[in-house]
ModelCIF file with pLDDT and N, C-alpha, C, O atoms, coordinates in Angstrom:
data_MODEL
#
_entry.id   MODEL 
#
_entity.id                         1 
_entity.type                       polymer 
_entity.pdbx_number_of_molecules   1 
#
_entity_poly.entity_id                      1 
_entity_poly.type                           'polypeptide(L)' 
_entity_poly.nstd_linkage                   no 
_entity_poly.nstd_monomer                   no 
_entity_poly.pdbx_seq_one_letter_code       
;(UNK)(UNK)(UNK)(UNK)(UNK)(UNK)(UNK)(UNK)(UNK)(UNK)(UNK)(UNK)(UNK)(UNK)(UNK)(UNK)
(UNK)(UNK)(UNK)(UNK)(UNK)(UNK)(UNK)(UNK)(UNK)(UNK)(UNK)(UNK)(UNK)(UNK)(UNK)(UNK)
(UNK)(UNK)(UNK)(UNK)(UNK)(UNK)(UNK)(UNK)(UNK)(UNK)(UNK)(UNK)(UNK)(UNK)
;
_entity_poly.pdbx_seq_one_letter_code_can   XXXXXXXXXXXXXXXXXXXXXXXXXXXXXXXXXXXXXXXXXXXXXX 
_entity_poly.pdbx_strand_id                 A 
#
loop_
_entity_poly_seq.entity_id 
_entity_poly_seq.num 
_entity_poly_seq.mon_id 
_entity_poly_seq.hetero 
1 1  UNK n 
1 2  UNK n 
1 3  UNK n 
1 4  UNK n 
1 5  UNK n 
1 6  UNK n 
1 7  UNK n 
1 8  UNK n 
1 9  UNK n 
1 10 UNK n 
1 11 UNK n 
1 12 UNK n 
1 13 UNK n 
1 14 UNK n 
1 15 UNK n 
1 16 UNK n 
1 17 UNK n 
1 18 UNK n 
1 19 UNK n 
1 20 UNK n 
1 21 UNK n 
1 22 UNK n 
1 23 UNK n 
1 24 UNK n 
1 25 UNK n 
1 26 UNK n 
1 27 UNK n 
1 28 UNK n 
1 29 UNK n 
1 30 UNK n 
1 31 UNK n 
1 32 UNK n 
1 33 UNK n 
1 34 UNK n 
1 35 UNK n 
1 36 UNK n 
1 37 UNK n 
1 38 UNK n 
1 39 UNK n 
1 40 UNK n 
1 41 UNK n 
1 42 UNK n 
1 43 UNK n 
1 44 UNK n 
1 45 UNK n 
1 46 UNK n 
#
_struct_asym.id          A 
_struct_asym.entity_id   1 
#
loop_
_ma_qa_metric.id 
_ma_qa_metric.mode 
_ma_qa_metric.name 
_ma_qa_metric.software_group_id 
_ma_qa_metric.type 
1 global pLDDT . pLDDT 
2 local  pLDDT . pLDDT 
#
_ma_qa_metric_global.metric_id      1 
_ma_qa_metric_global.metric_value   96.78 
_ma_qa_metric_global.model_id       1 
_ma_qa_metric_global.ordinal_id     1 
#
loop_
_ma_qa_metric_local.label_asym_id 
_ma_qa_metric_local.label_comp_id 
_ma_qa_metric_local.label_seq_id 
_ma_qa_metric_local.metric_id 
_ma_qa_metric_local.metric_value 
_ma_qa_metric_local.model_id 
_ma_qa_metric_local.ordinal_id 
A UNK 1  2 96.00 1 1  
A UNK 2  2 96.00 1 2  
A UNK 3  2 96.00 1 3  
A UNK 4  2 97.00 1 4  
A UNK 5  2 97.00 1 5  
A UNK 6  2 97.00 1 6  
A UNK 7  2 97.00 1 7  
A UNK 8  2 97.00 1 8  
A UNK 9  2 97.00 1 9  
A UNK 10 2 97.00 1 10 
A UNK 11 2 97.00 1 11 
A UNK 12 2 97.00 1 12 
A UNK 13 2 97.00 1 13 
A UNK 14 2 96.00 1 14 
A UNK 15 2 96.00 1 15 
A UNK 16 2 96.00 1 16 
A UNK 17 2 97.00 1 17 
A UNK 18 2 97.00 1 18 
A UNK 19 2 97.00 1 19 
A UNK 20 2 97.00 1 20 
A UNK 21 2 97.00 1 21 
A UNK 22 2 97.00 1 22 
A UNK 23 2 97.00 1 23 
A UNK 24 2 97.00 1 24 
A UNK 25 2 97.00 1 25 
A UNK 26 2 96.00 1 26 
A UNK 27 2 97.00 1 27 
A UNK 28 2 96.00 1 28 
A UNK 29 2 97.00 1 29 
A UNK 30 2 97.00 1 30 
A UNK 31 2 97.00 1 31 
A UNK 32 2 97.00 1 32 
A UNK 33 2 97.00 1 33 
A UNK 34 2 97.00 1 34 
A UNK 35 2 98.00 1 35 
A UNK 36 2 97.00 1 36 
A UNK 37 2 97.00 1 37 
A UNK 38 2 97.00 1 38 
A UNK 39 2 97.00 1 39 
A UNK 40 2 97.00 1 40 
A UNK 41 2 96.00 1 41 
A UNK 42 2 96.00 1 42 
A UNK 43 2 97.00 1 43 
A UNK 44 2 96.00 1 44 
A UNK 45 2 97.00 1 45 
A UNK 46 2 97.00 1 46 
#
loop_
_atom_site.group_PDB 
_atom_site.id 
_atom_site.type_symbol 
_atom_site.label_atom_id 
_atom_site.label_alt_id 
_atom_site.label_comp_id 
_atom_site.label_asym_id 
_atom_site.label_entity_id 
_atom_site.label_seq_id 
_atom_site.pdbx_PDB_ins_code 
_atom_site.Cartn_x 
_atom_site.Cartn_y 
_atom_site.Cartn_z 
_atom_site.occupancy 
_atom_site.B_iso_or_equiv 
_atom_site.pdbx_formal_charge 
_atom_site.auth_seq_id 
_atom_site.auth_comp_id 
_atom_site.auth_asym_id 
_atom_site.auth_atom_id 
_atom_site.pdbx_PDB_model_num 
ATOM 1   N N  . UNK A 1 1  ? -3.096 9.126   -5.336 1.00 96.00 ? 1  UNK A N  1 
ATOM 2   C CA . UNK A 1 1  ? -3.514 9.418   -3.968 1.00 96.00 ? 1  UNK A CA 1 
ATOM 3   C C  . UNK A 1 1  ? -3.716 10.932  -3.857 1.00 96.00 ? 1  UNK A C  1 
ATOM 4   O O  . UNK A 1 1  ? -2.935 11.604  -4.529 1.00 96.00 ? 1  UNK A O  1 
ATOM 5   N N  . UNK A 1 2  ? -4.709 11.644  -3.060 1.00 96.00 ? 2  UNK A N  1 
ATOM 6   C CA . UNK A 1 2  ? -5.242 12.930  -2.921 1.00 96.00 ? 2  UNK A CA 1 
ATOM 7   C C  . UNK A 1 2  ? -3.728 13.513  -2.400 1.00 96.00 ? 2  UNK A C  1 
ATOM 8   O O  . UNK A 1 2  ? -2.830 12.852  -1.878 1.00 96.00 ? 2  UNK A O  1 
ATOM 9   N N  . UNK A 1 3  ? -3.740 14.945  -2.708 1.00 96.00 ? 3  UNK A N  1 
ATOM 10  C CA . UNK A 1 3  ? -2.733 15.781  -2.038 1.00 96.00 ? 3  UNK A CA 1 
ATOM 11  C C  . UNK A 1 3  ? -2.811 15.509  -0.167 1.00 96.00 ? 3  UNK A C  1 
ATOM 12  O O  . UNK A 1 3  ? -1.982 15.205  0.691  1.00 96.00 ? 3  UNK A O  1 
ATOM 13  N N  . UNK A 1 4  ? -3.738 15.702  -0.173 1.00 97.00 ? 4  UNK A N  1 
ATOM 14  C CA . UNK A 1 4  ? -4.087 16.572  1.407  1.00 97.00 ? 4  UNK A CA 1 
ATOM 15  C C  . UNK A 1 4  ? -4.154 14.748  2.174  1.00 97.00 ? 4  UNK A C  1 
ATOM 16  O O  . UNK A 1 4  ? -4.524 14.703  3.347  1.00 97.00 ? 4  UNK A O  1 
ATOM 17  N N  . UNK A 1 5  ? -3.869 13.656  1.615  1.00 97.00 ? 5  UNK A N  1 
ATOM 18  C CA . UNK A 1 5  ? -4.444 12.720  2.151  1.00 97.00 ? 5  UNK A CA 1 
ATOM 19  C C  . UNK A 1 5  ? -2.713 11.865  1.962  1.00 97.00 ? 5  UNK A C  1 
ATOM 20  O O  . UNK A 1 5  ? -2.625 11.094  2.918  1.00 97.00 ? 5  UNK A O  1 
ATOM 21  N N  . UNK A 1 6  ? -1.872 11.808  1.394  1.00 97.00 ? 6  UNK A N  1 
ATOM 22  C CA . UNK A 1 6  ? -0.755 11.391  1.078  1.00 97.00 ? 6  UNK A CA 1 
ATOM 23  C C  . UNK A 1 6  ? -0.010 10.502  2.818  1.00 97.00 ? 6  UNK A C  1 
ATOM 24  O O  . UNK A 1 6  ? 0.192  9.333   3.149  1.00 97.00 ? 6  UNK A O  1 
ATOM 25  N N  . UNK A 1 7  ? 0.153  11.683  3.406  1.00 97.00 ? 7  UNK A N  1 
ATOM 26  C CA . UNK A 1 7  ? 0.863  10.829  4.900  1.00 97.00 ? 7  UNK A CA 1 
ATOM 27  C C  . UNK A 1 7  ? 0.322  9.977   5.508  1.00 97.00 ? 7  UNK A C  1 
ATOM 28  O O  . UNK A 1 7  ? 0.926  9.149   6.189  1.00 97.00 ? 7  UNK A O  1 
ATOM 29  N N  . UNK A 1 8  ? -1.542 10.059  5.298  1.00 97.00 ? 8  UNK A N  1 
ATOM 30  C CA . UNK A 1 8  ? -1.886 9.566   6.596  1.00 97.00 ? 8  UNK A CA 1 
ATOM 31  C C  . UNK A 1 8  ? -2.209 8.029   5.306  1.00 97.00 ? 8  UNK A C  1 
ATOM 32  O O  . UNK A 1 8  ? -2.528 6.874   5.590  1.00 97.00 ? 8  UNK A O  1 
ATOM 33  N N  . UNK A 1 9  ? -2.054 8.424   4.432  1.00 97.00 ? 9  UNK A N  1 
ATOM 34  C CA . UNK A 1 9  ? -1.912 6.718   3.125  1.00 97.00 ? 9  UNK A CA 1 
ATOM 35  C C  . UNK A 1 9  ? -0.844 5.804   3.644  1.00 97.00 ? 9  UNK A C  1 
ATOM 36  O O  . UNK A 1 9  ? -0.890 4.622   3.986  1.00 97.00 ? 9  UNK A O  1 
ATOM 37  N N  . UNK A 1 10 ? 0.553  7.059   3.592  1.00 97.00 ? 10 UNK A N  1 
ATOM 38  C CA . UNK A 1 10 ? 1.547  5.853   3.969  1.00 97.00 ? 10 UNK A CA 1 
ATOM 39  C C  . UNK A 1 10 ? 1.725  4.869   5.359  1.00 97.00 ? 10 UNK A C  1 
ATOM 40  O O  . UNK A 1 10 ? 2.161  3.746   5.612  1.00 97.00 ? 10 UNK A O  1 
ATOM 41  N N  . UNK A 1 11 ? 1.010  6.191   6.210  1.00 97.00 ? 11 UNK A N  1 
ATOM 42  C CA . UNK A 1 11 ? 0.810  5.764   7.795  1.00 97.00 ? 11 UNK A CA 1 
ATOM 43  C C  . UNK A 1 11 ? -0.182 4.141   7.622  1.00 97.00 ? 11 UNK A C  1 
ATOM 44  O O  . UNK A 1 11 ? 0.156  3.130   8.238  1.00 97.00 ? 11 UNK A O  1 
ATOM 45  N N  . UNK A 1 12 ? -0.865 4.164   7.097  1.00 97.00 ? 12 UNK A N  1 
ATOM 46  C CA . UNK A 1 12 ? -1.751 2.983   7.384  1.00 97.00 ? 12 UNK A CA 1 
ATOM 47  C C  . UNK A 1 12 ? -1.277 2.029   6.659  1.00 97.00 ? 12 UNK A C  1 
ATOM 48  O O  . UNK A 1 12 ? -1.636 0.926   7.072  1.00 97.00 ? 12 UNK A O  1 
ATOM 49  N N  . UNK A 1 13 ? -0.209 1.988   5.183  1.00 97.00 ? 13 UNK A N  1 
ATOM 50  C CA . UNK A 1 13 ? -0.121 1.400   4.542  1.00 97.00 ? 13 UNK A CA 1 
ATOM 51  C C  . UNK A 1 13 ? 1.748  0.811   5.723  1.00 97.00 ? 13 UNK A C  1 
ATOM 52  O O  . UNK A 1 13 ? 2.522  -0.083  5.382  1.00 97.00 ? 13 UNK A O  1 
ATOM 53  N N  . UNK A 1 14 ? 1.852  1.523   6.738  1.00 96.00 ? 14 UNK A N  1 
ATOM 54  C CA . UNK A 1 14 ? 3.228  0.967   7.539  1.00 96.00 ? 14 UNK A CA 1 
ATOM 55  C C  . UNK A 1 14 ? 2.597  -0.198  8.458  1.00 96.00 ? 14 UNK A C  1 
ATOM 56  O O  . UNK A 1 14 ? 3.219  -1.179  8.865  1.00 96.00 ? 14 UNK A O  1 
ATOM 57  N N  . UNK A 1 15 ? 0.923  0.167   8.765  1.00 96.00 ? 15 UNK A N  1 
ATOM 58  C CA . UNK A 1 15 ? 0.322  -0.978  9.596  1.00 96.00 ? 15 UNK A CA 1 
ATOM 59  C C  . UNK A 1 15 ? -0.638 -1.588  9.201  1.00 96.00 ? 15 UNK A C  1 
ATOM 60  O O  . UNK A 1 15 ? -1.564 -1.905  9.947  1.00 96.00 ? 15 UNK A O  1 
ATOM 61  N N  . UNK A 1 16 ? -0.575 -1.962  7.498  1.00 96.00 ? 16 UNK A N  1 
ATOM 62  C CA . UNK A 1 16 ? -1.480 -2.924  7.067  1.00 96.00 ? 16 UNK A CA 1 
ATOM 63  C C  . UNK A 1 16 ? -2.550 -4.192  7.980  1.00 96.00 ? 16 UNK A C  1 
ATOM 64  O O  . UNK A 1 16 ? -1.862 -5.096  8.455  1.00 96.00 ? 16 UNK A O  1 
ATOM 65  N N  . UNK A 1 17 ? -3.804 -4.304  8.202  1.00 97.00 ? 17 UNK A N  1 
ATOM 66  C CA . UNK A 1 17 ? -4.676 -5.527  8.587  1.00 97.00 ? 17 UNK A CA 1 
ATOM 67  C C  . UNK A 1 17 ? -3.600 -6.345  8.878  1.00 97.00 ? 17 UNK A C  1 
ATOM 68  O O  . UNK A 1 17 ? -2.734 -5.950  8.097  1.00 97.00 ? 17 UNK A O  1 
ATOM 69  N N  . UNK A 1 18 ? -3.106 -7.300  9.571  1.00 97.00 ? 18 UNK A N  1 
ATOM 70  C CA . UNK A 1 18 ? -2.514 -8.757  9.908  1.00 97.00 ? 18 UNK A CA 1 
ATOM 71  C C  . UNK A 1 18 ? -3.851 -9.486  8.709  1.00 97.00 ? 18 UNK A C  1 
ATOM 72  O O  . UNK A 1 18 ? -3.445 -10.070 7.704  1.00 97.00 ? 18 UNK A O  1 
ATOM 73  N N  . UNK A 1 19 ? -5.147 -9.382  8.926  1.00 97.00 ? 19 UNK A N  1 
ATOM 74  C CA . UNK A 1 19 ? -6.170 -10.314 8.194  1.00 97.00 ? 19 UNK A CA 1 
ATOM 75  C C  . UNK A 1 19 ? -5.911 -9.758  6.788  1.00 97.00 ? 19 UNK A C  1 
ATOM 76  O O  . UNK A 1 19 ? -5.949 -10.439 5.764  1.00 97.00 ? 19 UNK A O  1 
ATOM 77  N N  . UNK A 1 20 ? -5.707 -8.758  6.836  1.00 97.00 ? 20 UNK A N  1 
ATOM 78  C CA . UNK A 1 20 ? -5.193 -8.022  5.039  1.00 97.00 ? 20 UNK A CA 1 
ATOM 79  C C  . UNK A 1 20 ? -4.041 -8.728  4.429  1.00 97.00 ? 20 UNK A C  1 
ATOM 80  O O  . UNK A 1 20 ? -3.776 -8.891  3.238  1.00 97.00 ? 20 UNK A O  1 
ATOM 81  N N  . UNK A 1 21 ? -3.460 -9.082  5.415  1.00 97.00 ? 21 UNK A N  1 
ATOM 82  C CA . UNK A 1 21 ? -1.616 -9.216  4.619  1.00 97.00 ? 21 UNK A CA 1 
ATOM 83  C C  . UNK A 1 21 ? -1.768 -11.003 4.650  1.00 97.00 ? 21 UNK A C  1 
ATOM 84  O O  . UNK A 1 21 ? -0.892 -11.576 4.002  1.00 97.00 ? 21 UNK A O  1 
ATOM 85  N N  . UNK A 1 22 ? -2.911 -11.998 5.420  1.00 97.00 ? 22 UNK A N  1 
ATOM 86  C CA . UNK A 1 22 ? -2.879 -12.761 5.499  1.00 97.00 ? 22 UNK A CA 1 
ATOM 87  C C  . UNK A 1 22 ? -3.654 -12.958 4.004  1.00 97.00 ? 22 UNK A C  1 
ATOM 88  O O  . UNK A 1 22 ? -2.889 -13.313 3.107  1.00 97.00 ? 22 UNK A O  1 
ATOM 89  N N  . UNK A 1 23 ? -4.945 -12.790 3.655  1.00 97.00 ? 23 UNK A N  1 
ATOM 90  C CA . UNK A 1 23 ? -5.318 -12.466 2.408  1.00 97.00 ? 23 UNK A CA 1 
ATOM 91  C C  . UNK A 1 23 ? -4.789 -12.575 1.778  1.00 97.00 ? 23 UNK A C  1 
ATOM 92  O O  . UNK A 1 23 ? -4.690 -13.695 1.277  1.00 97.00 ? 23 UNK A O  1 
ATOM 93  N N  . UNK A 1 24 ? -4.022 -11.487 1.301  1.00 97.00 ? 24 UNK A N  1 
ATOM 94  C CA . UNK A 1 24 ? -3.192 -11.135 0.085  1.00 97.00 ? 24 UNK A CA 1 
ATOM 95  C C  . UNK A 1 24 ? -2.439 -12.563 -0.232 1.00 97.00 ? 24 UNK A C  1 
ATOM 96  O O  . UNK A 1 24 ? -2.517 -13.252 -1.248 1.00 97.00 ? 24 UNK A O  1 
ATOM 97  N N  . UNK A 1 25 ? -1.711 -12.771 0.929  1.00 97.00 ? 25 UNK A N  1 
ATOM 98  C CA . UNK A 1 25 ? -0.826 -14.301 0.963  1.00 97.00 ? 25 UNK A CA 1 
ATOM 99  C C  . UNK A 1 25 ? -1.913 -14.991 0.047  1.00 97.00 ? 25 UNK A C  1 
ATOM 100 O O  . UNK A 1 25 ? -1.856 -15.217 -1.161 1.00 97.00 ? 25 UNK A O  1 
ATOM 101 N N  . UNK A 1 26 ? -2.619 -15.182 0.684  1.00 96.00 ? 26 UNK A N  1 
ATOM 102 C CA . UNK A 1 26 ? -3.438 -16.501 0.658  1.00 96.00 ? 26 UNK A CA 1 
ATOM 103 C C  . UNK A 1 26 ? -3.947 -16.512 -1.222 1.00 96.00 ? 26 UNK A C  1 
ATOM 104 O O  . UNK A 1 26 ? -3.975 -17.561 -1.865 1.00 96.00 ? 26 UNK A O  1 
ATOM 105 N N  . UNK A 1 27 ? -4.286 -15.202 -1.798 1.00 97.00 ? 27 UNK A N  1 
ATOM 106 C CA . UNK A 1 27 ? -4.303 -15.502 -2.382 1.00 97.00 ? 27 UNK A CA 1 
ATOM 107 C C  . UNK A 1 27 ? -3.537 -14.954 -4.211 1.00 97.00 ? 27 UNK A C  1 
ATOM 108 O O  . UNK A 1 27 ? -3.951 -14.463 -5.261 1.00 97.00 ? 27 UNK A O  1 
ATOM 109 N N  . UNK A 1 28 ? -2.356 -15.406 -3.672 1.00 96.00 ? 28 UNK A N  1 
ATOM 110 C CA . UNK A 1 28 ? -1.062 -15.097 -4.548 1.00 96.00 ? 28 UNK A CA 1 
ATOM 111 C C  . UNK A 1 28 ? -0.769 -14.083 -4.757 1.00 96.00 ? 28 UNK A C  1 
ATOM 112 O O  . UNK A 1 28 ? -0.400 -13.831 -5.904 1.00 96.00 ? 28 UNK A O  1 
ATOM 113 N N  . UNK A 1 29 ? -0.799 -12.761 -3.504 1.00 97.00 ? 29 UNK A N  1 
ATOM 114 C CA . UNK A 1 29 ? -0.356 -11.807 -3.872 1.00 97.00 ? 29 UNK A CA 1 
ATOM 115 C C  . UNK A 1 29 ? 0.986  -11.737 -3.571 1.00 97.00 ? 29 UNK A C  1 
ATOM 116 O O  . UNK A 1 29 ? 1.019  -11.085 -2.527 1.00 97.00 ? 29 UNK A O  1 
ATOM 117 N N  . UNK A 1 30 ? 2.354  -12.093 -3.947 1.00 97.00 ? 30 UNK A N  1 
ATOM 118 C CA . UNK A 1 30 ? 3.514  -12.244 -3.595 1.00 97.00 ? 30 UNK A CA 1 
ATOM 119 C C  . UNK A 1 30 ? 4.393  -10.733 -3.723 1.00 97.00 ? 30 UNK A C  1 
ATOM 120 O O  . UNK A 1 30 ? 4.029  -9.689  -4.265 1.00 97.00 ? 30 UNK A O  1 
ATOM 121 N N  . UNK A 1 31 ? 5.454  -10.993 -3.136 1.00 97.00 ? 31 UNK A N  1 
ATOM 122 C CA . UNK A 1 31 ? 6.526  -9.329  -3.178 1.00 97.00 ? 31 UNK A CA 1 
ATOM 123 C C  . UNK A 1 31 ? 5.541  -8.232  -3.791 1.00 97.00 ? 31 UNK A C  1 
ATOM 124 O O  . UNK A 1 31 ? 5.938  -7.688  -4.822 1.00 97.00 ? 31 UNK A O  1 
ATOM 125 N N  . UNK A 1 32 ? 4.536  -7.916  -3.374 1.00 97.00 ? 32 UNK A N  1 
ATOM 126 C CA . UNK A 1 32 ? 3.211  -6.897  -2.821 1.00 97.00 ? 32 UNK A CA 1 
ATOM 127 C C  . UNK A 1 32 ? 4.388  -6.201  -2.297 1.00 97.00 ? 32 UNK A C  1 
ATOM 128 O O  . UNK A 1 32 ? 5.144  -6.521  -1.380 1.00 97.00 ? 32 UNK A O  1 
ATOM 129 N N  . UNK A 1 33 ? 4.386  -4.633  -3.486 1.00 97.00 ? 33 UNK A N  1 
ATOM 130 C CA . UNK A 1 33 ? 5.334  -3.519  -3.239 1.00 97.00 ? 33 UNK A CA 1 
ATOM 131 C C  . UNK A 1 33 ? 4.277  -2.108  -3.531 1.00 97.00 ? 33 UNK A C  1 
ATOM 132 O O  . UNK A 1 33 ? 3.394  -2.227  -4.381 1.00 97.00 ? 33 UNK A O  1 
ATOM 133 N N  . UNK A 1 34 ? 4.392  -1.166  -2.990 1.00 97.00 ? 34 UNK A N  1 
ATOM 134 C CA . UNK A 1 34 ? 3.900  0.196   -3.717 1.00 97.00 ? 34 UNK A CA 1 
ATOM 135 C C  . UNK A 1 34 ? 4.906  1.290   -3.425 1.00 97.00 ? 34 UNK A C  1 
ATOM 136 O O  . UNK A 1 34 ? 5.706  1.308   -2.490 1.00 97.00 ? 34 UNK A O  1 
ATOM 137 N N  . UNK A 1 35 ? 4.725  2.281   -4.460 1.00 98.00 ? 35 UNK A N  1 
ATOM 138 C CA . UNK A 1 35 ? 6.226  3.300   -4.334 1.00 98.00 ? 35 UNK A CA 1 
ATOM 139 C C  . UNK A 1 35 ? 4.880  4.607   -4.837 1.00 98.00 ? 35 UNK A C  1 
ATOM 140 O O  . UNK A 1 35 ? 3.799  4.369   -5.376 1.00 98.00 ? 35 UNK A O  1 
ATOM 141 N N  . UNK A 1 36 ? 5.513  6.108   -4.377 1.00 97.00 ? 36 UNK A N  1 
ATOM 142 C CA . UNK A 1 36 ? 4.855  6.648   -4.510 1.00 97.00 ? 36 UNK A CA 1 
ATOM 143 C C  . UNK A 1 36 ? 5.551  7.623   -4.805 1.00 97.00 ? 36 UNK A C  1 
ATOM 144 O O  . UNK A 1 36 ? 6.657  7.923   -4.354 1.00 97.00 ? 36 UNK A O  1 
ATOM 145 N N  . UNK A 1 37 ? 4.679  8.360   -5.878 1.00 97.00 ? 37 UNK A N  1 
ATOM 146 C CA . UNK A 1 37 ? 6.164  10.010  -6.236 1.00 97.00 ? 37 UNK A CA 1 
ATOM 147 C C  . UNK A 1 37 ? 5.613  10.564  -5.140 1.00 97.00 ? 37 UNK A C  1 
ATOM 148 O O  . UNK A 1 37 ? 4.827  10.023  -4.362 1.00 97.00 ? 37 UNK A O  1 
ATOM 149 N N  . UNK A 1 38 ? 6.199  12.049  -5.084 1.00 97.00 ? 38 UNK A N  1 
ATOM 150 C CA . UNK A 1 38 ? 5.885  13.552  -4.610 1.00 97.00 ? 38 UNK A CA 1 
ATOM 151 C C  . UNK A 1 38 ? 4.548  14.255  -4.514 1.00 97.00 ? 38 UNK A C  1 
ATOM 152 O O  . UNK A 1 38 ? 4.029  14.899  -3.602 1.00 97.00 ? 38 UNK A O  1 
ATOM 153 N N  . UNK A 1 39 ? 3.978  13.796  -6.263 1.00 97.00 ? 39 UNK A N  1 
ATOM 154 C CA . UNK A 1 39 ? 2.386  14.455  -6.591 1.00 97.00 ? 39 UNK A CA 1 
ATOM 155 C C  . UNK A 1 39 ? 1.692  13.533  -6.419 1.00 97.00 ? 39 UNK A C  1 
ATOM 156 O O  . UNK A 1 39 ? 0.650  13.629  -7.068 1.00 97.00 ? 39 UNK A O  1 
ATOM 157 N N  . UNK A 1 40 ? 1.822  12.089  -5.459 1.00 97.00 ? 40 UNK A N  1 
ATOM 158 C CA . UNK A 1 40 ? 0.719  11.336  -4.690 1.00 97.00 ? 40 UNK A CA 1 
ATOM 159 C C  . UNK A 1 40 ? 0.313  10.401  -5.669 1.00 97.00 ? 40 UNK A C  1 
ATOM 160 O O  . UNK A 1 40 ? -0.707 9.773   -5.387 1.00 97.00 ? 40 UNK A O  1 
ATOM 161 N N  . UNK A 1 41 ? 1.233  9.984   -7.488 1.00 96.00 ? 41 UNK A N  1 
ATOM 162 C CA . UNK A 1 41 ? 0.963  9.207   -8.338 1.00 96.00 ? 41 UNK A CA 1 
ATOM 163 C C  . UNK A 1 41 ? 1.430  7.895   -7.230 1.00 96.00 ? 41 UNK A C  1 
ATOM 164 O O  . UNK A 1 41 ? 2.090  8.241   -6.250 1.00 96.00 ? 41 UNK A O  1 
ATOM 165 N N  . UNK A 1 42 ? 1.169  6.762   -7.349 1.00 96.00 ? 42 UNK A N  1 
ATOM 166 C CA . UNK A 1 42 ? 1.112  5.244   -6.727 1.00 96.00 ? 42 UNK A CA 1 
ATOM 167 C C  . UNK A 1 42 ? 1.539  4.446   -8.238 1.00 96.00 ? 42 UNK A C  1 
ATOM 168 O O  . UNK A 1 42 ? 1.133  4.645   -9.384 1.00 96.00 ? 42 UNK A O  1 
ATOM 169 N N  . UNK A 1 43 ? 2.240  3.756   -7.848 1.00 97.00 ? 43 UNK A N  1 
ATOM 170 C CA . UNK A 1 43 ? 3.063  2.896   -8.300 1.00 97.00 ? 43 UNK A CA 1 
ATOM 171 C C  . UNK A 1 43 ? 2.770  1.280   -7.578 1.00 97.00 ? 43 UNK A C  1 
ATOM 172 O O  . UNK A 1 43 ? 3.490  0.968   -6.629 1.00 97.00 ? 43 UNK A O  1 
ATOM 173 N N  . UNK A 1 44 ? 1.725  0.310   -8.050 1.00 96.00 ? 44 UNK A N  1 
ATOM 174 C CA . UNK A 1 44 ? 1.629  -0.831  -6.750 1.00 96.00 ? 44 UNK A CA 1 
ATOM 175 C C  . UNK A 1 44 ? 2.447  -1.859  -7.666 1.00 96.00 ? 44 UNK A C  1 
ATOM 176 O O  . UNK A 1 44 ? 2.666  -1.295  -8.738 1.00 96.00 ? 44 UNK A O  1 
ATOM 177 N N  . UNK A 1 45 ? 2.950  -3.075  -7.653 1.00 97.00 ? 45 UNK A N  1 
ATOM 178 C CA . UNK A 1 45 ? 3.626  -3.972  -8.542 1.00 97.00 ? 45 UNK A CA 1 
ATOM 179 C C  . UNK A 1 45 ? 3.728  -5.432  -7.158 1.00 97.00 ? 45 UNK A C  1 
ATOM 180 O O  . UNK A 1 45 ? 4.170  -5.214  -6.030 1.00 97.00 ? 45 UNK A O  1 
ATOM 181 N N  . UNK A 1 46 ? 3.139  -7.025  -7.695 1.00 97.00 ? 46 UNK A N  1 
ATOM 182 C CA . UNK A 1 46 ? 3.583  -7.636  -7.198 1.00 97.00 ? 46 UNK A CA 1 
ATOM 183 C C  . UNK A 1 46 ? 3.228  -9.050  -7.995 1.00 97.00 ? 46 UNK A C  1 
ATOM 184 O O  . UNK A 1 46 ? 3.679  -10.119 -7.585 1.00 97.00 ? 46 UNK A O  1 
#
């Protein structure tokens, strides 16, 4: 993730689509996790 772009990532990623998260369900995205260092590397695992 960009330096200058990092907060406003996590901000949207706290109010994911309802139609996004229904998706994902729908199609086997299960315990859908992301972790993120300091220097904006992303970590997604599910």
């Amino acid at each position: 993730v960009k330096q200058d772009k990092m907060e406003e990532y996590k901000e949207h990623h706290r109010h994911v689509w309802p139609e996004m998260q229904a998706a994902l369900k729908r199609n086997g995205w299960n315990h859908y996790s992301l972790f993120m260092r300091e220097d904006g590397l992303l970590f997604g695992f599910f």
